[in-house]
PDB file of N, CA and C in Angstrom:
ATOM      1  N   UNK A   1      -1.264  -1.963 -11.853  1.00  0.00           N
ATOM      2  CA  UNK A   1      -1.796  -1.234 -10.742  1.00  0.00           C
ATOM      3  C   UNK A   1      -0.942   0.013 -10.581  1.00  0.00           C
ATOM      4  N   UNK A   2      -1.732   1.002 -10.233  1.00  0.00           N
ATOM      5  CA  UNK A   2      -0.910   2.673  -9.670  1.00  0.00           C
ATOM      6  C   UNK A   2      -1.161   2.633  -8.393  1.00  0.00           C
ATOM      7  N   UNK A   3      -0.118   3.133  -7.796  1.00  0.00           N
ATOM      8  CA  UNK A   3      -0.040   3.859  -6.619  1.00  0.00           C
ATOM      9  C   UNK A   3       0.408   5.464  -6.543  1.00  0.00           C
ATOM     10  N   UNK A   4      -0.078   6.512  -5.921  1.00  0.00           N
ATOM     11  CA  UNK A   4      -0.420   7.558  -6.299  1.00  0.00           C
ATOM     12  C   UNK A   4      -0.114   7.838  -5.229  1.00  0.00           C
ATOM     13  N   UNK A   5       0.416   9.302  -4.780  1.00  0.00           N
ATOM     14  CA  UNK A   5       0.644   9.952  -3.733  1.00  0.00           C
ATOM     15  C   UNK A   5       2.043   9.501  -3.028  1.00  0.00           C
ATOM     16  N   UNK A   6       2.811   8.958  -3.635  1.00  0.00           N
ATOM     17  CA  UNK A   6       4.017   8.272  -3.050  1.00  0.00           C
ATOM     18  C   UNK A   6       5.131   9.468  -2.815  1.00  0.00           C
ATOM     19  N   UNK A   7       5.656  10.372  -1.442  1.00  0.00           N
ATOM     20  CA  UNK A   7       6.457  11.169  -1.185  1.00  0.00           C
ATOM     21  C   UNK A   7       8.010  11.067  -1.973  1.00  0.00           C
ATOM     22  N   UNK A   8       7.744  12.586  -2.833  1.00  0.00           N
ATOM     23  CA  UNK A   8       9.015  12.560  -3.677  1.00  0.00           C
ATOM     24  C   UNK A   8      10.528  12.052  -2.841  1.00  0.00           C
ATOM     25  N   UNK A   9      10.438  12.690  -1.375  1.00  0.00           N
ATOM     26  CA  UNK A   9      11.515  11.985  -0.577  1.00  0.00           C
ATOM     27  C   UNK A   9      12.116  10.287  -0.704  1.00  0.00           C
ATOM     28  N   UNK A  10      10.750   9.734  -0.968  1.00  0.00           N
ATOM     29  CA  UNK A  10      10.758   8.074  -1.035  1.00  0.00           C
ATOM     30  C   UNK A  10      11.889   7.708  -2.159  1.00  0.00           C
ATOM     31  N   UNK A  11      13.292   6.858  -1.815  1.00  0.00           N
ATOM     32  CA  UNK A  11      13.857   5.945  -2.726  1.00  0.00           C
ATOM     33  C   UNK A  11      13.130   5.147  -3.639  1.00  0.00           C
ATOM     34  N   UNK A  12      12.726   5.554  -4.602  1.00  0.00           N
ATOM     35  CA  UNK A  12      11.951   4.291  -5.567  1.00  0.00           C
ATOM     36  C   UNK A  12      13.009   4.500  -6.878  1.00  0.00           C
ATOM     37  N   UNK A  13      13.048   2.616  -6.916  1.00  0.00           N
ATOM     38  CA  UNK A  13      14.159   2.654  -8.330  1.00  0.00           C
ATOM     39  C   UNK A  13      12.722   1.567  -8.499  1.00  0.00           C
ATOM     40  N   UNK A  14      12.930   1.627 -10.347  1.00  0.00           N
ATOM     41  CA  UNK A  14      12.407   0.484 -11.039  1.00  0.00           C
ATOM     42  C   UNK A  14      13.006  -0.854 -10.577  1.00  0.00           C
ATOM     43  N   UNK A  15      12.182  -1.660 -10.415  1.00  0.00           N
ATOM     44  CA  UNK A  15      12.606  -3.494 -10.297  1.00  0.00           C
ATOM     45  C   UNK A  15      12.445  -3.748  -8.116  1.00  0.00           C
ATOM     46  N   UNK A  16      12.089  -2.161  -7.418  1.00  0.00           N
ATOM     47  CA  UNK A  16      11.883  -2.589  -6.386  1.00  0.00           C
ATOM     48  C   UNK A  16      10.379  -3.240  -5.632  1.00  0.00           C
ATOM     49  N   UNK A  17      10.455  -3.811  -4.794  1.00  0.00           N
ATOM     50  CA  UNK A  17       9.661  -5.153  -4.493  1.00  0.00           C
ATOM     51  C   UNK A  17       8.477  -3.703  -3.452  1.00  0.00           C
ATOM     52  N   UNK A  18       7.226  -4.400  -3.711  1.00  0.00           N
ATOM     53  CA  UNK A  18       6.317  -3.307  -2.777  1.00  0.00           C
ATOM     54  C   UNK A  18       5.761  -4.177  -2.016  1.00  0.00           C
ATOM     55  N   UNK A  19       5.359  -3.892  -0.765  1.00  0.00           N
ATOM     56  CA  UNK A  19       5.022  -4.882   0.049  1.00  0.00           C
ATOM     57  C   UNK A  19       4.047  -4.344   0.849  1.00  0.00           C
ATOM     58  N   UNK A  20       2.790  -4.898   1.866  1.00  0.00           N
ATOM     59  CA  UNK A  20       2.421  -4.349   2.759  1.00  0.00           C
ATOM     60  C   UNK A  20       2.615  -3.225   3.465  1.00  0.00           C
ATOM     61  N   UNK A  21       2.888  -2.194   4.441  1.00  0.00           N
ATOM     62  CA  UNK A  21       3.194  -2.089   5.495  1.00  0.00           C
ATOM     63  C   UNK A  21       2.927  -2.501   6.968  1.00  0.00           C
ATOM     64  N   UNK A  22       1.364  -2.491   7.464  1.00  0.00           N
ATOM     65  CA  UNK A  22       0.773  -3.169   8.418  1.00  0.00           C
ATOM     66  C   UNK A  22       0.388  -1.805   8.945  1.00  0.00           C
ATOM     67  N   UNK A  23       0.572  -0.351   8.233  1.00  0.00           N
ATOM     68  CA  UNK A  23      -0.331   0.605   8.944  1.00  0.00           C
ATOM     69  C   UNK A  23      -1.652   1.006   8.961  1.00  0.00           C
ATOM     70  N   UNK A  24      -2.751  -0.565   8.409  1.00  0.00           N
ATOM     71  CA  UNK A  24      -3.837  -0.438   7.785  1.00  0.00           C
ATOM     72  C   UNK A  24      -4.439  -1.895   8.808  1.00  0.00           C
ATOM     73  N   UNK A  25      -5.646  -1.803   8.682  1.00  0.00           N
ATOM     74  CA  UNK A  25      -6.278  -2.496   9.338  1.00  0.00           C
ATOM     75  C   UNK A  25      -6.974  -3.365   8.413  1.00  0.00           C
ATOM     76  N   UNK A  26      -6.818  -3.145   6.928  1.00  0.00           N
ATOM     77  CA  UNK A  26      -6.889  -3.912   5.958  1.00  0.00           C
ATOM     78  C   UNK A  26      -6.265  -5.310   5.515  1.00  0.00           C
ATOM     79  N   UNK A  27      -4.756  -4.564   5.622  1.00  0.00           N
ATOM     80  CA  UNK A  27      -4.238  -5.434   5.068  1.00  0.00           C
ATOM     81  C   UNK A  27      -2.832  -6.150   6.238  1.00  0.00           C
ATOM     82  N   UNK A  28      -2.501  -7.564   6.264  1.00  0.00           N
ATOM     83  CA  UNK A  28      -1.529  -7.665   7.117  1.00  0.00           C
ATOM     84  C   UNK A  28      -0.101  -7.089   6.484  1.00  0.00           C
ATOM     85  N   UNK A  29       0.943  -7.159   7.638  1.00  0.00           N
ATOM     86  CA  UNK A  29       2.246  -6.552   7.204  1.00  0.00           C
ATOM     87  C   UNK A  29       2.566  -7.474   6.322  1.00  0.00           C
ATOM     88  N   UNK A  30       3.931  -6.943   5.372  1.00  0.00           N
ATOM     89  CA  UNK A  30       4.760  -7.983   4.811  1.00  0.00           C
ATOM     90  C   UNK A  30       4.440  -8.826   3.717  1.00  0.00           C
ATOM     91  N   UNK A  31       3.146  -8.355   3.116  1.00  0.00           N
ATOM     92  CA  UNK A  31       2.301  -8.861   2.149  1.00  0.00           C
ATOM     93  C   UNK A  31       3.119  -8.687   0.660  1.00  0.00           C
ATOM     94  N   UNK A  32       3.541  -9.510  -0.036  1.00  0.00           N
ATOM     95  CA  UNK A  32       4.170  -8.911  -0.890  1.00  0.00           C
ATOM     96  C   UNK A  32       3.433  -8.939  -2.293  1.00  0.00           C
ATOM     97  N   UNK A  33       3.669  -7.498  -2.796  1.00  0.00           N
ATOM     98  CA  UNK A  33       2.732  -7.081  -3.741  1.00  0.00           C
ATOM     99  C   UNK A  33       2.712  -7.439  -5.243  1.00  0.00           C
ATOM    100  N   UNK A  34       3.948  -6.468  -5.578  1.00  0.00           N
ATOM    101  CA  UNK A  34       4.511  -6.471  -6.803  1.00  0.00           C
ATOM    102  C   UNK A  34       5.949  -5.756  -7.162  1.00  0.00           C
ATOM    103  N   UNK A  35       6.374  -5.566  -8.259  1.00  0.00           N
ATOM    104  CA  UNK A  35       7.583  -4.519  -8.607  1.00  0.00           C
ATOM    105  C   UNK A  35       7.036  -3.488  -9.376  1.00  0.00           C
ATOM    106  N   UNK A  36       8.031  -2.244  -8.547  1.00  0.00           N
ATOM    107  CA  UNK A  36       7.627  -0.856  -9.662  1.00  0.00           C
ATOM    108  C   UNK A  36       8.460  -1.588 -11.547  1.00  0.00           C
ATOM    109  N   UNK A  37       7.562  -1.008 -11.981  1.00  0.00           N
ATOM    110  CA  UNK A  37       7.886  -0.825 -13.517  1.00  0.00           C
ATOM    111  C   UNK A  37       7.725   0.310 -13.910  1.00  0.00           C
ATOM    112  N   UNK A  38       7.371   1.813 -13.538  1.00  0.00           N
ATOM    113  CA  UNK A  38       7.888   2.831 -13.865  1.00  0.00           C
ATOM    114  C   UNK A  38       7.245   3.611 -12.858  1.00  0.00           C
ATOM    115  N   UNK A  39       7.770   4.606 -13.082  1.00  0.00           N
ATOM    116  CA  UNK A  39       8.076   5.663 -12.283  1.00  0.00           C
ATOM    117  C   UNK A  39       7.908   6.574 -12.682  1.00  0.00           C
ATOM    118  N   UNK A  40       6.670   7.639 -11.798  1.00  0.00           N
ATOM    119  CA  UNK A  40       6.206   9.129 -12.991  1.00  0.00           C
ATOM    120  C   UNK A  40       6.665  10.036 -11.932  1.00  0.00           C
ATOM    121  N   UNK A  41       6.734  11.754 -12.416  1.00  0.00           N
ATOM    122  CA  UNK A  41       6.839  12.598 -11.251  1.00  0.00           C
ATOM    123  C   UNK A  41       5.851  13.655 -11.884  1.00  0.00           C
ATOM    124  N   UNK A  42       4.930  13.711 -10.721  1.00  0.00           N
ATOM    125  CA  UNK A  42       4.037  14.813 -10.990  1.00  0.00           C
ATOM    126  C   UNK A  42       4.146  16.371 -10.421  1.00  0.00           C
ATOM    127  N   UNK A  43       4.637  17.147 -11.622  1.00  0.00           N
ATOM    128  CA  UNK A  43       5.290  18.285 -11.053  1.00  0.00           C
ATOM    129  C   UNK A  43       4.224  19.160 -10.623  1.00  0.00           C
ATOM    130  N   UNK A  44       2.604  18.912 -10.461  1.00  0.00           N
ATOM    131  CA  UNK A  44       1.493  19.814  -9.996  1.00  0.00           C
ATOM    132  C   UNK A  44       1.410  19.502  -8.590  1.00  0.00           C
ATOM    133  N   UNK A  45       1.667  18.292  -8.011  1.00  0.00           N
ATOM    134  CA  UNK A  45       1.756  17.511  -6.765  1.00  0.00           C
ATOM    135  C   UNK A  45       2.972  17.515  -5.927  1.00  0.00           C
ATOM    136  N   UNK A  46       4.150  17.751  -6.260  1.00  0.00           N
ATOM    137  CA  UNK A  46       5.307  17.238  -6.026  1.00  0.00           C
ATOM    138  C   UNK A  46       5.105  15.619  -5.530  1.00  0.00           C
ATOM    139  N   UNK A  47       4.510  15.072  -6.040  1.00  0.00           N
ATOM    140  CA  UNK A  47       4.861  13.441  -5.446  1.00  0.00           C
ATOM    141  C   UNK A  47       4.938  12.457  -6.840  1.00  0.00           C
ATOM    142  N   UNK A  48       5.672  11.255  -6.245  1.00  0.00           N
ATOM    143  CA  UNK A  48       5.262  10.261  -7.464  1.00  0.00           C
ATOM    144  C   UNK A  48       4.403   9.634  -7.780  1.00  0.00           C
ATOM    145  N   UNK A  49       3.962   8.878  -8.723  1.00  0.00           N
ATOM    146  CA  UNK A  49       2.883   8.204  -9.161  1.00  0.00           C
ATOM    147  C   UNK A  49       3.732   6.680  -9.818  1.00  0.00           C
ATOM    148  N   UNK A  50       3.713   5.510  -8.940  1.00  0.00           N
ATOM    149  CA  UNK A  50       4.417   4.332  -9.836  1.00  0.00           C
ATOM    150  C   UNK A  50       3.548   3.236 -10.386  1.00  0.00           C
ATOM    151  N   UNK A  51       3.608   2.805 -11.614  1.00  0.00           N
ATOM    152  CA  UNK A  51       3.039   2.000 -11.470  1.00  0.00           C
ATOM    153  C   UNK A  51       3.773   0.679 -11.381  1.00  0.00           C
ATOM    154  N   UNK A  52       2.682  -0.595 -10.982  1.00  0.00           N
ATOM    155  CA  UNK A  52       3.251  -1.646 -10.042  1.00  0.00           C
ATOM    156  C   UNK A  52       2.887  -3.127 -10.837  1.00  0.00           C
ATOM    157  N   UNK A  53       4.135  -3.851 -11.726  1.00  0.00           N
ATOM    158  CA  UNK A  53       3.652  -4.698 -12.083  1.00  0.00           C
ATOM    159  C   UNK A  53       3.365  -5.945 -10.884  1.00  0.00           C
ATOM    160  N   UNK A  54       2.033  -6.367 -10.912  1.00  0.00           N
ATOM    161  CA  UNK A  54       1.632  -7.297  -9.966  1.00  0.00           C
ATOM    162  C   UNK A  54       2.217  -8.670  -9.530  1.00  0.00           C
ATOM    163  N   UNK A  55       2.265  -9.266  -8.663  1.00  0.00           N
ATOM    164  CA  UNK A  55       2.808 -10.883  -8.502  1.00  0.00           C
ATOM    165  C   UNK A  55       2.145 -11.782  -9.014  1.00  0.00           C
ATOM    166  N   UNK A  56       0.664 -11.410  -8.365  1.00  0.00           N
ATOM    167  CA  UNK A  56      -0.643 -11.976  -8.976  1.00  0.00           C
ATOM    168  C   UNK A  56      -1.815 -11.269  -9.945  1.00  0.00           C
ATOM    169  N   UNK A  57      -1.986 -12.426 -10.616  1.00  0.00           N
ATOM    170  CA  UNK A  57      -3.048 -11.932 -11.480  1.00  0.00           C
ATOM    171  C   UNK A  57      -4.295 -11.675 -11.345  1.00  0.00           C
ATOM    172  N   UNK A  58      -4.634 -10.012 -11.012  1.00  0.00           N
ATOM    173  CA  UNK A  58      -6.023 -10.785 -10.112  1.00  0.00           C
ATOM    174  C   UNK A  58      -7.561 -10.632 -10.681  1.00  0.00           C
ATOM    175  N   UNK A  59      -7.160 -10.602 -12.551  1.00  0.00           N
ATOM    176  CA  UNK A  59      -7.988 -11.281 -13.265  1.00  0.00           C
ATOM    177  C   UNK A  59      -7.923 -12.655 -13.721  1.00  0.00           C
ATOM    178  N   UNK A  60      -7.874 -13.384 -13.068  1.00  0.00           N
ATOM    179  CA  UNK A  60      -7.647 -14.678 -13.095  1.00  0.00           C
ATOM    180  C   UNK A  60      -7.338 -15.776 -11.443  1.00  0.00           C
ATOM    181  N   UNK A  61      -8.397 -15.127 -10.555  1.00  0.00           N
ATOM    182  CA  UNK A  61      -7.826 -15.941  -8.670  1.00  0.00           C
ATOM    183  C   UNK A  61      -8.655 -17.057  -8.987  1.00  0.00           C
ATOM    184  N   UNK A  62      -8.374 -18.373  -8.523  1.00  0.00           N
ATOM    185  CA  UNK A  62      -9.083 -19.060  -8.272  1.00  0.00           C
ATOM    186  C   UNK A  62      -9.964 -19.110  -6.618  1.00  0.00           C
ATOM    187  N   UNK A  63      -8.958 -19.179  -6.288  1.00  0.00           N
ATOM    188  CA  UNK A  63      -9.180 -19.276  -4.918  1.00  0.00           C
ATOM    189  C   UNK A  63      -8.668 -17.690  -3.848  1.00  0.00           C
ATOM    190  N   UNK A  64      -9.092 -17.433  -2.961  1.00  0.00           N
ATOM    191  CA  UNK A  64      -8.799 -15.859  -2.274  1.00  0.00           C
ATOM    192  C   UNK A  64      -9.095 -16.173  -0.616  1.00  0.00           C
ATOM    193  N   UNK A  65      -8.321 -15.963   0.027  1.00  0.00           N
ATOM    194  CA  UNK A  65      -8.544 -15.682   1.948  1.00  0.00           C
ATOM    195  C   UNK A  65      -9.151 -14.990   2.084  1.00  0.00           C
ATOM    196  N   UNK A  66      -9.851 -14.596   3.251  1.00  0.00           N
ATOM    197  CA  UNK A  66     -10.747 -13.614   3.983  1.00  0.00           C
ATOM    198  C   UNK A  66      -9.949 -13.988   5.091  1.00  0.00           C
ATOM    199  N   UNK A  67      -9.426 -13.394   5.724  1.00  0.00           N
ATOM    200  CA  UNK A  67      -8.623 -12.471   6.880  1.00  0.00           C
ATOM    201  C   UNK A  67      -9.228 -11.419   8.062  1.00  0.00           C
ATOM    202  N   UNK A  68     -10.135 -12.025   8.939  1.00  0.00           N
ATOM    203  CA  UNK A  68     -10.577 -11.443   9.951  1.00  0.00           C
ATOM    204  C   UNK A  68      -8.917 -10.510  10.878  1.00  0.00           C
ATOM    205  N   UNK A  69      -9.151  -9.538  11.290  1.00  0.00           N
ATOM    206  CA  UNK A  69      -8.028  -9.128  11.891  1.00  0.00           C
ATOM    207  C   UNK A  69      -8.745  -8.845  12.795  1.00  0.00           C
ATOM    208  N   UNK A  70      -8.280  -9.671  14.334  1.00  0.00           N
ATOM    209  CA  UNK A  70      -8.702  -9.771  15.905  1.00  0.00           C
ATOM    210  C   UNK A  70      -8.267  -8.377  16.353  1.00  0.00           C
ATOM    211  N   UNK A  71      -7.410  -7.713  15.956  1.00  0.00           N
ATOM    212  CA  UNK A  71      -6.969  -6.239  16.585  1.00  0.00           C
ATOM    213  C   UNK A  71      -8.138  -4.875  15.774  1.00  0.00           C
ATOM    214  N   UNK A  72      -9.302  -5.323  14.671  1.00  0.00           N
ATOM    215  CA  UNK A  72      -9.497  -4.316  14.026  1.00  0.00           C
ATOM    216  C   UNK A  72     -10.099  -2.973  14.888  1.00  0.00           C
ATOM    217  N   UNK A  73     -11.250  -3.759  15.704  1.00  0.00           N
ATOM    218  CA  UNK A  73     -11.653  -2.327  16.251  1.00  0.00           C
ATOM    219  C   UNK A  73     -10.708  -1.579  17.332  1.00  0.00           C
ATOM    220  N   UNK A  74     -10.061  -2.237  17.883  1.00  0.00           N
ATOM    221  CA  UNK A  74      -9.072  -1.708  19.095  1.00  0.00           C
ATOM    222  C   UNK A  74      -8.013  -0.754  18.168  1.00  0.00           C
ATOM    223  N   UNK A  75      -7.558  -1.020  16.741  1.00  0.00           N
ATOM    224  CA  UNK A  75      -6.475  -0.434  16.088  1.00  0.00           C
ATOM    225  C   UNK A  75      -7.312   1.153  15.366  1.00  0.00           C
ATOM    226  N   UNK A  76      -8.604   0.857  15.062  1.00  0.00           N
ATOM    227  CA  UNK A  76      -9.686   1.904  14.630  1.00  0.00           C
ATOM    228  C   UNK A  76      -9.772   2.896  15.818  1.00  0.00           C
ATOM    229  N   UNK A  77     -10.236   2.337  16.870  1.00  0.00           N
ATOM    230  CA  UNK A  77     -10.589   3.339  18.346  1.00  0.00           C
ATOM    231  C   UNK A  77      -9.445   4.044  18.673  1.00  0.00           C
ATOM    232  N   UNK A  78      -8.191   3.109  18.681  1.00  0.00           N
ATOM    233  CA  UNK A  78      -6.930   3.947  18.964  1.00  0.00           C
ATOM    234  C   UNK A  78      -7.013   5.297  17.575  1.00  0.00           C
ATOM    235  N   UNK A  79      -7.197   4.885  16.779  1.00  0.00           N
ATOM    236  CA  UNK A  79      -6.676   5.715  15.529  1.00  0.00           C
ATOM    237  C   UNK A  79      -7.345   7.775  15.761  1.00  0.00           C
ATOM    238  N   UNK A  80      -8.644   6.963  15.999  1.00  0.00           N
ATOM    239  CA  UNK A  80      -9.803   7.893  16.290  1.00  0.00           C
ATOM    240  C   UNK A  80      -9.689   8.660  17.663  1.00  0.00           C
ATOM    241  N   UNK A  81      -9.031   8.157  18.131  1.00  0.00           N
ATOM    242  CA  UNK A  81      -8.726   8.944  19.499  1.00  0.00           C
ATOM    243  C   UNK A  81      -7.227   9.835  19.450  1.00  0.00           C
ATOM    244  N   UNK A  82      -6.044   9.039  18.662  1.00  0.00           N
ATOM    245  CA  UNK A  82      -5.336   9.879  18.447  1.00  0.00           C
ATOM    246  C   UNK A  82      -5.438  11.189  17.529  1.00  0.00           C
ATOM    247  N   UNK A  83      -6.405  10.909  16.543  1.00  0.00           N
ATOM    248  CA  UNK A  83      -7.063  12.443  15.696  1.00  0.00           C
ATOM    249  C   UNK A  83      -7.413  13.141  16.650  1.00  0.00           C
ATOM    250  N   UNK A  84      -8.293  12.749  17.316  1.00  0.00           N
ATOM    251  CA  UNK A  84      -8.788  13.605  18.035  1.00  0.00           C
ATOM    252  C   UNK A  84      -8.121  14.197  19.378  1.00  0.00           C
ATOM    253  N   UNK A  85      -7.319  13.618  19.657  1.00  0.00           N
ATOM    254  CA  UNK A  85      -6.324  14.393  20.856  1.00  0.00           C
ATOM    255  C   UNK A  85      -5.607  15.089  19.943  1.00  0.00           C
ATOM    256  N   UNK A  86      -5.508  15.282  18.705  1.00  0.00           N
ATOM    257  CA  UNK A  86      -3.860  16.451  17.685  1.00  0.00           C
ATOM    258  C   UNK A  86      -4.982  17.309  17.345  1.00  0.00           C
TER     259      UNK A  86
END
């Protein structure tokens, strides 16, 4: 897996652990992902591009959660209202 757009400011060493954050209404916090296995720098972007060897395989799930999140529309309405007040 890539992750793309990652701020050149950001500490990323190879072998570190990626995890959730919880600033998404997707996904819960603390979710743990995978480890970077390398590390690109895109000098047209100034940002990095890492890619992320996975924990799970997710050509191969047997089984998968569905995760209703009780805060979604209240965390959406807030979101949409703070755009729109900046």
């Amino acid at each position: 897996m890539q992750l793309t757009d990652i701020p050149r400011l950001a500490s990323i060493r190879i072998g570190d652990t990626i995890v959730t954050g919880g600033q998404s209404v997707i996904f819960p916090e603390n979710i743990n992902i995978g480890t970077v296995s390398k590390r690109y720098y895109e000098n047209e972007t100034n940002y990095y591009k890492i890619d992320v060897k996975l924990f799970n395989d997710m050509t191969n799930l047997g089984h998968v959660y569905i995760i209703k999140s009780k805060n979604r529309d209240e965390i959406i309405n807030l979101e949409k209202k703070k755009e729109k007040d900046e």
